[in-house]
PDB file of N, CA and C in Angstrom:
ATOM      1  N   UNK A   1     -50.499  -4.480  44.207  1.00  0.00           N
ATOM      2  CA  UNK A   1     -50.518  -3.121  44.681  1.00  0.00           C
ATOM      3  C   UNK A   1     -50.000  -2.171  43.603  1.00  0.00           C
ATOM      4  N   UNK A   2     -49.202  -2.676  42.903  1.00  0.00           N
ATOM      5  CA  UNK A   2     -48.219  -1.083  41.717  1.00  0.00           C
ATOM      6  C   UNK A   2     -49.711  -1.289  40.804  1.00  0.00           C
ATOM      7  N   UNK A   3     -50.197  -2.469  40.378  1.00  0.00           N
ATOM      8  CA  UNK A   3     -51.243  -2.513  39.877  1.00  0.00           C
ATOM      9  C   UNK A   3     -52.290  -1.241  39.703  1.00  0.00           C
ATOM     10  N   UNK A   4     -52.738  -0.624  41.096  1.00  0.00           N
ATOM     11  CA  UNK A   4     -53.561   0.152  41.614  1.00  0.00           C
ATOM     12  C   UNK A   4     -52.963   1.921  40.718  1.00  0.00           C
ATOM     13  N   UNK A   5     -51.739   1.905  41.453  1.00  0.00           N
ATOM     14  CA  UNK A   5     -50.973   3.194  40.888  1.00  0.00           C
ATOM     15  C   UNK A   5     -50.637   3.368  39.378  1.00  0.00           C
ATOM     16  N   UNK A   6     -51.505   4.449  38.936  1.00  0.00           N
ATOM     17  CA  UNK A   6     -51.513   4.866  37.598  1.00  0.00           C
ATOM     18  C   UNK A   6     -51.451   6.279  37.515  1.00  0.00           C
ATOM     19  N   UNK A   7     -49.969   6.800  37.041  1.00  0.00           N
ATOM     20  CA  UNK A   7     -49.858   8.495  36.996  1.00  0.00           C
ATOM     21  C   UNK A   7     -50.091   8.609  35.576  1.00  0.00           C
ATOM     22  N   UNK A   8     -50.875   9.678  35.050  1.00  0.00           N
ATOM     23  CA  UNK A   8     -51.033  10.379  33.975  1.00  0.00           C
ATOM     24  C   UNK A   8     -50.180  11.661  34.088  1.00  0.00           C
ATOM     25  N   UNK A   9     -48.926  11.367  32.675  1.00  0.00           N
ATOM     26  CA  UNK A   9     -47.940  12.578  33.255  1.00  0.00           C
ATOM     27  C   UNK A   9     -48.848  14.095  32.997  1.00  0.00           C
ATOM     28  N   UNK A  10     -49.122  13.839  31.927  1.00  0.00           N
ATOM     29  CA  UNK A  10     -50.001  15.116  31.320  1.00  0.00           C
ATOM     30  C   UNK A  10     -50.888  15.718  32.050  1.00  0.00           C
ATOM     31  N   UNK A  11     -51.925  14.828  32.875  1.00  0.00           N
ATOM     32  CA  UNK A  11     -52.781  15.326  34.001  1.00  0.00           C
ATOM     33  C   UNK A  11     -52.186  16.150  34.391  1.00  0.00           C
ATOM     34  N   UNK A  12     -50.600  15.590  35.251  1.00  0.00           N
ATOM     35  CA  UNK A  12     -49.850  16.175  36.161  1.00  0.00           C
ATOM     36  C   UNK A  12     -49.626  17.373  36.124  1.00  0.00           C
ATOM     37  N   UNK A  13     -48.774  17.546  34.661  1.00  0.00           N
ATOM     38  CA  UNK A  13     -48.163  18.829  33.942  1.00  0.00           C
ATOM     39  C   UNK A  13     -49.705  19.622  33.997  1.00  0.00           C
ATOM     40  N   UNK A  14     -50.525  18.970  33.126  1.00  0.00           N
ATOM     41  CA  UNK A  14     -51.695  19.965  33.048  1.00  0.00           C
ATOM     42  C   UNK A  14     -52.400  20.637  34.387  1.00  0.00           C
ATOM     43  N   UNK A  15     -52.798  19.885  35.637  1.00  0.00           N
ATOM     44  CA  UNK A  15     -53.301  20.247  36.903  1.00  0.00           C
ATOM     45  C   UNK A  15     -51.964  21.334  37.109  1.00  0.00           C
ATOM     46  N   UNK A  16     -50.719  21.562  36.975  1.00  0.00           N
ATOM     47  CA  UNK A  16     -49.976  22.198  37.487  1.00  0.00           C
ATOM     48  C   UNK A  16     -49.988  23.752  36.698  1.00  0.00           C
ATOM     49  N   UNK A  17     -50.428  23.542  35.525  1.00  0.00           N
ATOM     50  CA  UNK A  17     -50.394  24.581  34.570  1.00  0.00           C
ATOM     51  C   UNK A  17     -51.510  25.413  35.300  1.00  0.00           C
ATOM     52  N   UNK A  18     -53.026  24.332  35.542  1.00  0.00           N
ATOM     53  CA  UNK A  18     -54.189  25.283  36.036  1.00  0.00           C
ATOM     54  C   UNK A  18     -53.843  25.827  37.488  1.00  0.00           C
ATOM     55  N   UNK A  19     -53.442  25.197  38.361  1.00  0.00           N
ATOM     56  CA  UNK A  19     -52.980  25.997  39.593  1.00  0.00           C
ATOM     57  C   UNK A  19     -52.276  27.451  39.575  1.00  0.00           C
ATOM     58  N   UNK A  20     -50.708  27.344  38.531  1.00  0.00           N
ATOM     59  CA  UNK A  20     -50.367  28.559  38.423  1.00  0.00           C
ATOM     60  C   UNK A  20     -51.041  29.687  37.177  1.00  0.00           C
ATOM     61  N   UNK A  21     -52.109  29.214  36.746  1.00  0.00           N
ATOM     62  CA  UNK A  21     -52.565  29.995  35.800  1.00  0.00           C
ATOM     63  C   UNK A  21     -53.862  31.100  36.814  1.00  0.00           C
ATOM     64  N   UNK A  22     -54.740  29.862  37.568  1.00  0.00           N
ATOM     65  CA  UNK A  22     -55.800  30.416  38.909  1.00  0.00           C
ATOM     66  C   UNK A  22     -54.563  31.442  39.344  1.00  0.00           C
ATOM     67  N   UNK A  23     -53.848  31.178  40.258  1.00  0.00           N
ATOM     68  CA  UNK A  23     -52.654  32.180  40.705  1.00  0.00           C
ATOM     69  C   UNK A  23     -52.377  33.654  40.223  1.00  0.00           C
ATOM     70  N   UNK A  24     -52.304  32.873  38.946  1.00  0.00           N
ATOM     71  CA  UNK A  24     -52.070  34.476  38.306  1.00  0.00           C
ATOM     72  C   UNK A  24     -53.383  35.076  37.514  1.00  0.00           C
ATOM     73  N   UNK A  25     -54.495  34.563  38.053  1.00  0.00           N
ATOM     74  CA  UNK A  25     -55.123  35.729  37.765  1.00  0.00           C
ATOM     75  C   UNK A  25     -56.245  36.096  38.967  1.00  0.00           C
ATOM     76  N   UNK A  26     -55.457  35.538  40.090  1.00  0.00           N
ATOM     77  CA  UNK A  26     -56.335  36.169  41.175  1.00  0.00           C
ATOM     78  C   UNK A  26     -55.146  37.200  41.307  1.00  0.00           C
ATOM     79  N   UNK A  27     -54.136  37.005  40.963  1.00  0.00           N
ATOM     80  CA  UNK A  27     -52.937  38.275  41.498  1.00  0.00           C
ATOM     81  C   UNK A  27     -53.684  39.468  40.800  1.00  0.00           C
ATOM     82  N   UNK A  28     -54.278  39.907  39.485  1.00  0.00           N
ATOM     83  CA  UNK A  28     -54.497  40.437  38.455  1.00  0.00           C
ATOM     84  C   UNK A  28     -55.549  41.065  39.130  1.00  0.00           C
ATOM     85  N   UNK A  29     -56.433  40.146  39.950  1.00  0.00           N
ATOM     86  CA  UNK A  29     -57.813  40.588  40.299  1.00  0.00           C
ATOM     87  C   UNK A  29     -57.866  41.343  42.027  1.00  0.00           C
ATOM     88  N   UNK A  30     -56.733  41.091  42.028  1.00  0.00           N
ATOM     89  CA  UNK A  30     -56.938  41.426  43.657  1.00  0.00           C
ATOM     90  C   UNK A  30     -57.508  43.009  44.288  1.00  0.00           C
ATOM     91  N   UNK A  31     -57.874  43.562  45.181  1.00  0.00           N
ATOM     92  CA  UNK A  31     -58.286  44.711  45.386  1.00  0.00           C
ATOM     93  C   UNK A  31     -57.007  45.749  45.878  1.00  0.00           C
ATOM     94  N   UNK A  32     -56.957  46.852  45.585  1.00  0.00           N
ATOM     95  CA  UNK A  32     -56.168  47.252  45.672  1.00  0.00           C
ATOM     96  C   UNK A  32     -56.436  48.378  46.821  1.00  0.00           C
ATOM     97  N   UNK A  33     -55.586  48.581  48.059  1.00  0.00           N
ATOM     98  CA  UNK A  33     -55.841  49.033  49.626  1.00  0.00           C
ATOM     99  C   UNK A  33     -55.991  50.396  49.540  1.00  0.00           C
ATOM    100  N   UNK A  34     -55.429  51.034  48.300  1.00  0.00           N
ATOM    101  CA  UNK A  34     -55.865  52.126  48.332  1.00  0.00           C
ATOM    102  C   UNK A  34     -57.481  52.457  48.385  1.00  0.00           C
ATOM    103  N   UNK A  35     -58.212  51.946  48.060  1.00  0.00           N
ATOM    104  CA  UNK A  35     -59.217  51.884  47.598  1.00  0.00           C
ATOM    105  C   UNK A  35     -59.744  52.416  48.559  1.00  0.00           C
ATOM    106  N   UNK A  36     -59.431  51.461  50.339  1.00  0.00           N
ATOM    107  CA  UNK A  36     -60.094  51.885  51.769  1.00  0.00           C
ATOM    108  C   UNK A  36     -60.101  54.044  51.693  1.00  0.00           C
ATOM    109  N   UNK A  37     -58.810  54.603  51.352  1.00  0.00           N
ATOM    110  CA  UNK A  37     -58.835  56.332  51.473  1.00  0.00           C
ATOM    111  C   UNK A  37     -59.866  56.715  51.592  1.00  0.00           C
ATOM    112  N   UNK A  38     -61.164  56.495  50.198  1.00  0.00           N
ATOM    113  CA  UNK A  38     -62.391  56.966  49.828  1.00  0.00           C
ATOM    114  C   UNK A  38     -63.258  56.470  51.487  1.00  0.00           C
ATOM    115  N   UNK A  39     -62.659  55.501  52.106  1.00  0.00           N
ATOM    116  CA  UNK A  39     -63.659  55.177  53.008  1.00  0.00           C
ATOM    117  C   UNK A  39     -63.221  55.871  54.643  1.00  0.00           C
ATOM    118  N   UNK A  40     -62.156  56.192  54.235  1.00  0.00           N
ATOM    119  CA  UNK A  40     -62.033  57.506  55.482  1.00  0.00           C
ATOM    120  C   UNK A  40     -62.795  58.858  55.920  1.00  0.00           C
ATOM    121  N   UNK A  41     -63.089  59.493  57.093  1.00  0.00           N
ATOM    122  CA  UNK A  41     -63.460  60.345  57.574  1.00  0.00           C
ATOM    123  C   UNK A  41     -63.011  61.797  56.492  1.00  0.00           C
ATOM    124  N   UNK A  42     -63.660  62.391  56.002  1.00  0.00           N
ATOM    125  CA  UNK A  42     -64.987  62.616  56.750  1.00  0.00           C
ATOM    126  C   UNK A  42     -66.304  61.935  56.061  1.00  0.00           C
ATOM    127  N   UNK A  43     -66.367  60.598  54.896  1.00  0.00           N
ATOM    128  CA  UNK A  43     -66.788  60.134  54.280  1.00  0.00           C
ATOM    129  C   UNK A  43     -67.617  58.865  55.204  1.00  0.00           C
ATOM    130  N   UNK A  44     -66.790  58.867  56.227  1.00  0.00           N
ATOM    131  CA  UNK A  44     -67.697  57.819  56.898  1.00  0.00           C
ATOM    132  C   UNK A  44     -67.305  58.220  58.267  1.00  0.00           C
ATOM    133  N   UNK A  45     -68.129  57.075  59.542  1.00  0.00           N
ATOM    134  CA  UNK A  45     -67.759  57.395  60.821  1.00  0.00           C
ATOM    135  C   UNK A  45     -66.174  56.750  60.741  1.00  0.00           C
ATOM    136  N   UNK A  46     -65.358  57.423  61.549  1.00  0.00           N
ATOM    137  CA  UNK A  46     -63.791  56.479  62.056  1.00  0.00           C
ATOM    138  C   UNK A  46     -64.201  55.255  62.857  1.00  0.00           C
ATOM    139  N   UNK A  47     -64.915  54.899  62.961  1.00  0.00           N
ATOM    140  CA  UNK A  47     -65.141  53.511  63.751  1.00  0.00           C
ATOM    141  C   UNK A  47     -65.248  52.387  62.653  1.00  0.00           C
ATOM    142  N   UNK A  48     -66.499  53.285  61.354  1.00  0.00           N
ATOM    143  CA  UNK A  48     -66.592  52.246  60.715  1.00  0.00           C
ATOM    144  C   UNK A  48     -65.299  52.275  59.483  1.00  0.00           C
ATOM    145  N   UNK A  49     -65.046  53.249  59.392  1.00  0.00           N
ATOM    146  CA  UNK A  49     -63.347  53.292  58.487  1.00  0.00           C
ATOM    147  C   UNK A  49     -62.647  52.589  58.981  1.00  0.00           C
ATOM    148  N   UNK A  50     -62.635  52.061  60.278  1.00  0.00           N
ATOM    149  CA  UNK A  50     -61.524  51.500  60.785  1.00  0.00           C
ATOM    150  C   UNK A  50     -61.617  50.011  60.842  1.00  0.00           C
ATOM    151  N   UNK A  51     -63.352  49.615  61.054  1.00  0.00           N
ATOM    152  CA  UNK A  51     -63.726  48.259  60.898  1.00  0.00           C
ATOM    153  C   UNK A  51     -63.767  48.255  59.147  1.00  0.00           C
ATOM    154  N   UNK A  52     -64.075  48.533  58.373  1.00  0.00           N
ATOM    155  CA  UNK A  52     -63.810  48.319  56.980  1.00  0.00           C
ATOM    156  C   UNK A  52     -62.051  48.315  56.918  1.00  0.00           C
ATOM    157  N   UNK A  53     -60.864  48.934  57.259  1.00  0.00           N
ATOM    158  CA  UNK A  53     -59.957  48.816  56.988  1.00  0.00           C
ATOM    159  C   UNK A  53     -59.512  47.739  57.733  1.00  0.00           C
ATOM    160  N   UNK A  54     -59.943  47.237  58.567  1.00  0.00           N
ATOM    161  CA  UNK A  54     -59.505  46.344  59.578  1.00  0.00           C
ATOM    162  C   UNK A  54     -59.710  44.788  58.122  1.00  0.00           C
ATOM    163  N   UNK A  55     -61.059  44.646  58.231  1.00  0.00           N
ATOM    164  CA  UNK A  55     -61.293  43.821  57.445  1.00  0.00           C
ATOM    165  C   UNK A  55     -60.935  43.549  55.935  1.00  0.00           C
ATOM    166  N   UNK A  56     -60.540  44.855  55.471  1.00  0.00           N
ATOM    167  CA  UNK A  56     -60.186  44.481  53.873  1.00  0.00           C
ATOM    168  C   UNK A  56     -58.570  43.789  53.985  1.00  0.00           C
ATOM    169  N   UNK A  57     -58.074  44.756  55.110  1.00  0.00           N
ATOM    170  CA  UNK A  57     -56.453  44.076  54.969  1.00  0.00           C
ATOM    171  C   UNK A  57     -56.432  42.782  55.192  1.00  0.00           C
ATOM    172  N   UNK A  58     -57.498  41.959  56.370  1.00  0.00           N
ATOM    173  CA  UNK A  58     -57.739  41.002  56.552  1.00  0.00           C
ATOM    174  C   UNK A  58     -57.738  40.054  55.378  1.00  0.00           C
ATOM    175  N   UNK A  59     -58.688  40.565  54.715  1.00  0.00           N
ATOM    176  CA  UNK A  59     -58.928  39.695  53.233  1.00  0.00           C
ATOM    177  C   UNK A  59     -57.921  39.990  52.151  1.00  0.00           C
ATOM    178  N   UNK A  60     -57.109  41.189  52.342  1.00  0.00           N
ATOM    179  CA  UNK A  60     -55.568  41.421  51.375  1.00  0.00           C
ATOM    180  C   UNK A  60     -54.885  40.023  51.749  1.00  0.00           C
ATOM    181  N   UNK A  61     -54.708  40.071  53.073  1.00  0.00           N
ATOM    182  CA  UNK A  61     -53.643  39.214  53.861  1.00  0.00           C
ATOM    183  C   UNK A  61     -54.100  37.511  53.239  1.00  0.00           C
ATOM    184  N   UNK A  62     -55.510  37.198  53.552  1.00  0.00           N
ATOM    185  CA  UNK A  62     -55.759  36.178  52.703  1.00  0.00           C
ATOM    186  C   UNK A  62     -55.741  35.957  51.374  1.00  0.00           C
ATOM    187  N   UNK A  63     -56.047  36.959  50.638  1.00  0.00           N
ATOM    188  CA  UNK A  63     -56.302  36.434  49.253  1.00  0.00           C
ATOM    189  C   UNK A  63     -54.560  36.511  48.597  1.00  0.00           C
ATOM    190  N   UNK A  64     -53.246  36.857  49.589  1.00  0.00           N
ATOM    191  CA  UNK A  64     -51.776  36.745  48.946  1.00  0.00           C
ATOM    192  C   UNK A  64     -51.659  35.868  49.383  1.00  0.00           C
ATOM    193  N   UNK A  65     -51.913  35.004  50.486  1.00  0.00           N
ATOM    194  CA  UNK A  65     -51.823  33.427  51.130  1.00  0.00           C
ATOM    195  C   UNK A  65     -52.362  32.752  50.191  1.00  0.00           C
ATOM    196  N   UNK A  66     -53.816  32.446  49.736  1.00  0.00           N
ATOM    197  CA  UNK A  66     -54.188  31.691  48.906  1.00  0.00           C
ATOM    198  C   UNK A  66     -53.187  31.293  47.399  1.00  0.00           C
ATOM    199  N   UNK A  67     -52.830  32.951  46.750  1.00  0.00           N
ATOM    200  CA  UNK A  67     -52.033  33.113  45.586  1.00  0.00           C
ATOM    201  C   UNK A  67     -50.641  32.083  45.985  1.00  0.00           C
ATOM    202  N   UNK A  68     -49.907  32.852  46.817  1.00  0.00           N
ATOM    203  CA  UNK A  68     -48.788  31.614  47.359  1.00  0.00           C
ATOM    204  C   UNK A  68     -48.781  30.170  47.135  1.00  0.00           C
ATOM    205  N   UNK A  69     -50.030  30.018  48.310  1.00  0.00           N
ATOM    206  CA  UNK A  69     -50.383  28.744  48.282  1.00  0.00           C
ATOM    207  C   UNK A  69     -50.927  27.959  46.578  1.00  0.00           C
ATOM    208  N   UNK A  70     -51.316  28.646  45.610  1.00  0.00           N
ATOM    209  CA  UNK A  70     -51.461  27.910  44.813  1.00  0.00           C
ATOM    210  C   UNK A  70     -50.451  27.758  44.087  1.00  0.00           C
ATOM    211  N   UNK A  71     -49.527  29.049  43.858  1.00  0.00           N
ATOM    212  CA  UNK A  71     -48.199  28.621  43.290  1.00  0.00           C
ATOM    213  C   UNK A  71     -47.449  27.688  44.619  1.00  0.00           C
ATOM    214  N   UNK A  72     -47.201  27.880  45.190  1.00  0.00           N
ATOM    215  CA  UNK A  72     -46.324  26.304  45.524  1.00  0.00           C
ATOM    216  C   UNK A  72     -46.945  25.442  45.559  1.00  0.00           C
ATOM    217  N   UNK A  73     -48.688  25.040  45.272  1.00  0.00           N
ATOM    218  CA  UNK A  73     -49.363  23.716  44.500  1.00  0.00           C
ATOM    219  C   UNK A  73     -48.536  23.302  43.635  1.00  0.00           C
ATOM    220  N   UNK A  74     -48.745  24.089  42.535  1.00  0.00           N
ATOM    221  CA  UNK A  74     -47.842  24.475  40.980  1.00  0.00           C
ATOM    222  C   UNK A  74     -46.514  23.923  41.714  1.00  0.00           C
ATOM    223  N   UNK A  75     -45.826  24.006  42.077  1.00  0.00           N
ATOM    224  CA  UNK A  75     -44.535  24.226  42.005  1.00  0.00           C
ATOM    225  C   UNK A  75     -43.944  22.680  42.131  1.00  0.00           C
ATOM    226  N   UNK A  76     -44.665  22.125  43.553  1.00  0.00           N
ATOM    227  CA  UNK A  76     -45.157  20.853  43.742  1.00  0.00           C
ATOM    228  C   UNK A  76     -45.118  19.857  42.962  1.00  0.00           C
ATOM    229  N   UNK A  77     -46.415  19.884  42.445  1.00  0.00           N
ATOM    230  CA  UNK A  77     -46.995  19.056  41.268  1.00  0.00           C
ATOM    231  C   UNK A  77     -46.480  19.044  40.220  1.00  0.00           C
ATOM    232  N   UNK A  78     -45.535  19.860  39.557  1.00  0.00           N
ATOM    233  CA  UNK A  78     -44.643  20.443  38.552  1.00  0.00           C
ATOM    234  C   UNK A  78     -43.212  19.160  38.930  1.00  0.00           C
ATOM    235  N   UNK A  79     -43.255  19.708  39.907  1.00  0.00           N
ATOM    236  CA  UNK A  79     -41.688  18.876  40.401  1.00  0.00           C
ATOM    237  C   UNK A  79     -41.927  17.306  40.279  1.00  0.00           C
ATOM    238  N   UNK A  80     -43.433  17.060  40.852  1.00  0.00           N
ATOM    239  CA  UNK A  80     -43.855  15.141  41.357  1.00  0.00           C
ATOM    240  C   UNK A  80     -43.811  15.026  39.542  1.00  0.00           C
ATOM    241  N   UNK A  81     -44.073  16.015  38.771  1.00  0.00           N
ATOM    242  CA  UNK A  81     -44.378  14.959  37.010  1.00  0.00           C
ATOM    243  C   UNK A  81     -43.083  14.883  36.673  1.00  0.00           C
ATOM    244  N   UNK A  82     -42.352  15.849  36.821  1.00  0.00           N
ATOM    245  CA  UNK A  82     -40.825  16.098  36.532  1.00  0.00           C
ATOM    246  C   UNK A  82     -40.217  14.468  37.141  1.00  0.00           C
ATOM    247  N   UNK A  83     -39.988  14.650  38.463  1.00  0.00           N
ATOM    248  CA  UNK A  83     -39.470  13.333  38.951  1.00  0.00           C
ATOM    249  C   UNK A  83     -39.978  12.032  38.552  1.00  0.00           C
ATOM    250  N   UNK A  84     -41.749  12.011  37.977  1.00  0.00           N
ATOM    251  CA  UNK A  84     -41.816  10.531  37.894  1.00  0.00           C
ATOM    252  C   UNK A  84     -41.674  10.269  36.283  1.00  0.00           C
ATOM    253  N   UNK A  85     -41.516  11.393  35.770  1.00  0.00           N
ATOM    254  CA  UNK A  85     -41.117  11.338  34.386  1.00  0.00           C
ATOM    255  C   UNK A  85     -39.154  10.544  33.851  1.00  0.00           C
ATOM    256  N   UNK A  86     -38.791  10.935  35.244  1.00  0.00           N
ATOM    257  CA  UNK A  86     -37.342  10.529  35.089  1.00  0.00           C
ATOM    258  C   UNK A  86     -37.128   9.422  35.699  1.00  0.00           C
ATOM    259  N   UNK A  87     -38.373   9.142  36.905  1.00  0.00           N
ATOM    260  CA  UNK A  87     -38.049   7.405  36.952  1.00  0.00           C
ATOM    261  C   UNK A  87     -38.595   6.864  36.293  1.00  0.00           C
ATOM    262  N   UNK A  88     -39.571   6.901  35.382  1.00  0.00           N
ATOM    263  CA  UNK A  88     -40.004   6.006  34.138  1.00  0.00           C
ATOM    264  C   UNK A  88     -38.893   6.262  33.425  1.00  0.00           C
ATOM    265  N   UNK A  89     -38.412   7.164  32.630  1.00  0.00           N
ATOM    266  CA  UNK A  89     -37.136   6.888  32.366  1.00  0.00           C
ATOM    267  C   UNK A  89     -35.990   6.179  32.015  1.00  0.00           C
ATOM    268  N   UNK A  90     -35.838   6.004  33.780  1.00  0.00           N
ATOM    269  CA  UNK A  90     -34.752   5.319  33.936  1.00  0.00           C
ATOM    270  C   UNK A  90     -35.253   3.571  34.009  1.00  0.00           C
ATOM    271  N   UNK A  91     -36.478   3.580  34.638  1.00  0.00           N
ATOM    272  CA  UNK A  91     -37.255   2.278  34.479  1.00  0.00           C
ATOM    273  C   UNK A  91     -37.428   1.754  32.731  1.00  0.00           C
ATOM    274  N   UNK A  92     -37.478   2.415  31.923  1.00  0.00           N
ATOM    275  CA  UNK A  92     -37.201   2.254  30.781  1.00  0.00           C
ATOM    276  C   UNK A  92     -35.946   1.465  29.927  1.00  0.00           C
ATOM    277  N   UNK A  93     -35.200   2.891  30.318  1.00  0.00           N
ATOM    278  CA  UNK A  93     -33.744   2.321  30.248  1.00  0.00           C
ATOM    279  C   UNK A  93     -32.969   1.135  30.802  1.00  0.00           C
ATOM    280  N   UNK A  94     -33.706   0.598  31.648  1.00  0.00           N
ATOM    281  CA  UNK A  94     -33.123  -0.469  32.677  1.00  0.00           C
ATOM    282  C   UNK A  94     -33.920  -1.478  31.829  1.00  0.00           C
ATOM    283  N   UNK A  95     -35.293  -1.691  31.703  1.00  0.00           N
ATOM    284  CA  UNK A  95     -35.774  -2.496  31.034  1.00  0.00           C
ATOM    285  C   UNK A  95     -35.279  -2.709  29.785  1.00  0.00           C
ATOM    286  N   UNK A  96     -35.291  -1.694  28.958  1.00  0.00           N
ATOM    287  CA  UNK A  96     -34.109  -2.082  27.593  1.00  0.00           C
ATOM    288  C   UNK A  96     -32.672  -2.692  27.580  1.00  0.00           C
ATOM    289  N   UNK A  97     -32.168  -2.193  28.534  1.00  0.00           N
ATOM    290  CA  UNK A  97     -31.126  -2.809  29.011  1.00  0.00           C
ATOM    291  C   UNK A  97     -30.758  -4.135  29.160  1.00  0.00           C
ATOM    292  N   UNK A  98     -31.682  -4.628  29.955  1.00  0.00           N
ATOM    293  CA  UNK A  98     -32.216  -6.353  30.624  1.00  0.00           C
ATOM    294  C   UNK A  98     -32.488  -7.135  29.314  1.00  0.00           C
ATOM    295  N   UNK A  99     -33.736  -5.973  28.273  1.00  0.00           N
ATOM    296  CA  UNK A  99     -33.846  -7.035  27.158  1.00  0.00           C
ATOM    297  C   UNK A  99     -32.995  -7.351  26.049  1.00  0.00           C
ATOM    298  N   UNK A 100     -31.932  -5.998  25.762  1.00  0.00           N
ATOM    299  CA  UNK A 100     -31.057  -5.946  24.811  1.00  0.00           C
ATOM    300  C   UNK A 100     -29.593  -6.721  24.563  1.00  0.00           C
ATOM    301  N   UNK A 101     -29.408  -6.527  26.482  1.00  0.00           N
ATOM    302  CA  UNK A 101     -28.123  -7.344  26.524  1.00  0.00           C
ATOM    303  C   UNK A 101     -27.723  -8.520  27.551  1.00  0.00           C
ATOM    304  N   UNK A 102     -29.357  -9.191  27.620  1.00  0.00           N
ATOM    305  CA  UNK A 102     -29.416 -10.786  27.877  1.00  0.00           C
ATOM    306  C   UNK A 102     -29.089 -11.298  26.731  1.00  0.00           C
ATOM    307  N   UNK A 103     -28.926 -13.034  27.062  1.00  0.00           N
ATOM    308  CA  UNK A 103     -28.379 -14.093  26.593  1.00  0.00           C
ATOM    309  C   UNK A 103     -29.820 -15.035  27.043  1.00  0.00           C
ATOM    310  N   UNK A 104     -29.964 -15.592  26.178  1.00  0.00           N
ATOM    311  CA  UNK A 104     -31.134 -16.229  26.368  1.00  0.00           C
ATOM    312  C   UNK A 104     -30.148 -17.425  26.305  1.00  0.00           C
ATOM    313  N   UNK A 105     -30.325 -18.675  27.372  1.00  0.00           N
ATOM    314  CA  UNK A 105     -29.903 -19.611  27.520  1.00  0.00           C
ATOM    315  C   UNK A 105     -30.488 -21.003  28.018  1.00  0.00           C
ATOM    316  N   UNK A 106     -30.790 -22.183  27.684  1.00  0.00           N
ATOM    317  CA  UNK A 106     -31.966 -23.223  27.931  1.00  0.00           C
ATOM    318  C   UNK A 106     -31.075 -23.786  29.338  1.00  0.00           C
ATOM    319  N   UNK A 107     -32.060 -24.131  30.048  1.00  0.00           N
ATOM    320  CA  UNK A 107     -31.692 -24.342  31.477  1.00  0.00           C
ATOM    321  C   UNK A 107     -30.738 -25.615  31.134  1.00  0.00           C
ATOM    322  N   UNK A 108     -30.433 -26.290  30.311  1.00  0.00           N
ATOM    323  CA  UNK A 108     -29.852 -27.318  30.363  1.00  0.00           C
ATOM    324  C   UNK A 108     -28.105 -26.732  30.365  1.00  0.00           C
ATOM    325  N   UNK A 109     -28.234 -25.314  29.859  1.00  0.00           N
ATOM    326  CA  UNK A 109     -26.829 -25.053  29.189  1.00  0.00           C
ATOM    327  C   UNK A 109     -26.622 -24.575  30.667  1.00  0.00           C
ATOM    328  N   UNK A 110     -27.172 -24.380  31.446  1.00  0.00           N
ATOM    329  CA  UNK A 110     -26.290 -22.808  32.652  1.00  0.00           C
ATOM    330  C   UNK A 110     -25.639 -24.135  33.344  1.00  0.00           C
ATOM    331  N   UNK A 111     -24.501 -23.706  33.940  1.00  0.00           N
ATOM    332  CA  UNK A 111     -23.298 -24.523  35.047  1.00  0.00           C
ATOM    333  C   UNK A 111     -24.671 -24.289  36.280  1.00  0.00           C
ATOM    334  N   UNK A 112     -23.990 -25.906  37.347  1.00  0.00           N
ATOM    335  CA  UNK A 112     -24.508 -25.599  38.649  1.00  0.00           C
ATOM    336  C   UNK A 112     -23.561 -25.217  39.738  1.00  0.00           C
TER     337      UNK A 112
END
């Protein structure tokens, strides 16, 4: 089974870089609410000013959820390379450990 599991730290770091990079440039791109004014009376009917304002905030409201949501992707995925970077690590260190300061000894020598 560990067989199966193979992290690429760099993927990690890298997929985390593209999440908060998308993030910040839908922040950059987003529409800005002023915009609806021009679509107020006496420029249009108030019914439909009101269904256009209804709906853009709608899609304001989503497209700062999405941004969120991809930074705490980022934030996430940032943290999982971070952590498995420090248990390889320490899996490292433990393995050097085991090999550096054993005693290699022929089964004949160990006490029973």
């Amino acid at each position: 089974m560990a067989d199966d599991l193979l992290v690429n730290l760099g993927s990690l770091t890298d997929t985390a870089n593209v999440l908060i990079d998308l993030a910040r440039h839908l922040q950059t791109a987003q529409v800005d609410l002023f915009v609806l004014d021009s679509a107020d009376g006496p420029a249009s009917h108030p019914e439909l000013a009101q269904s256009m304002r209804s709906f853009v905030e709608f899609a304001h409201d989503q497209h700062q959820d999405v941004i969120a949501l991809l930074a705490a992707l980022s934030t996430r995925v940032r943290t999982t390379a971070n952590s498995y970077q420090h248990t390889d690590e320490v899996t490292a260190a433990d393995m050097t450990a085991l090999l550096t300061q054993s005693t290699y000894r022929r089964a004949d020598q160990h006490p029973m």
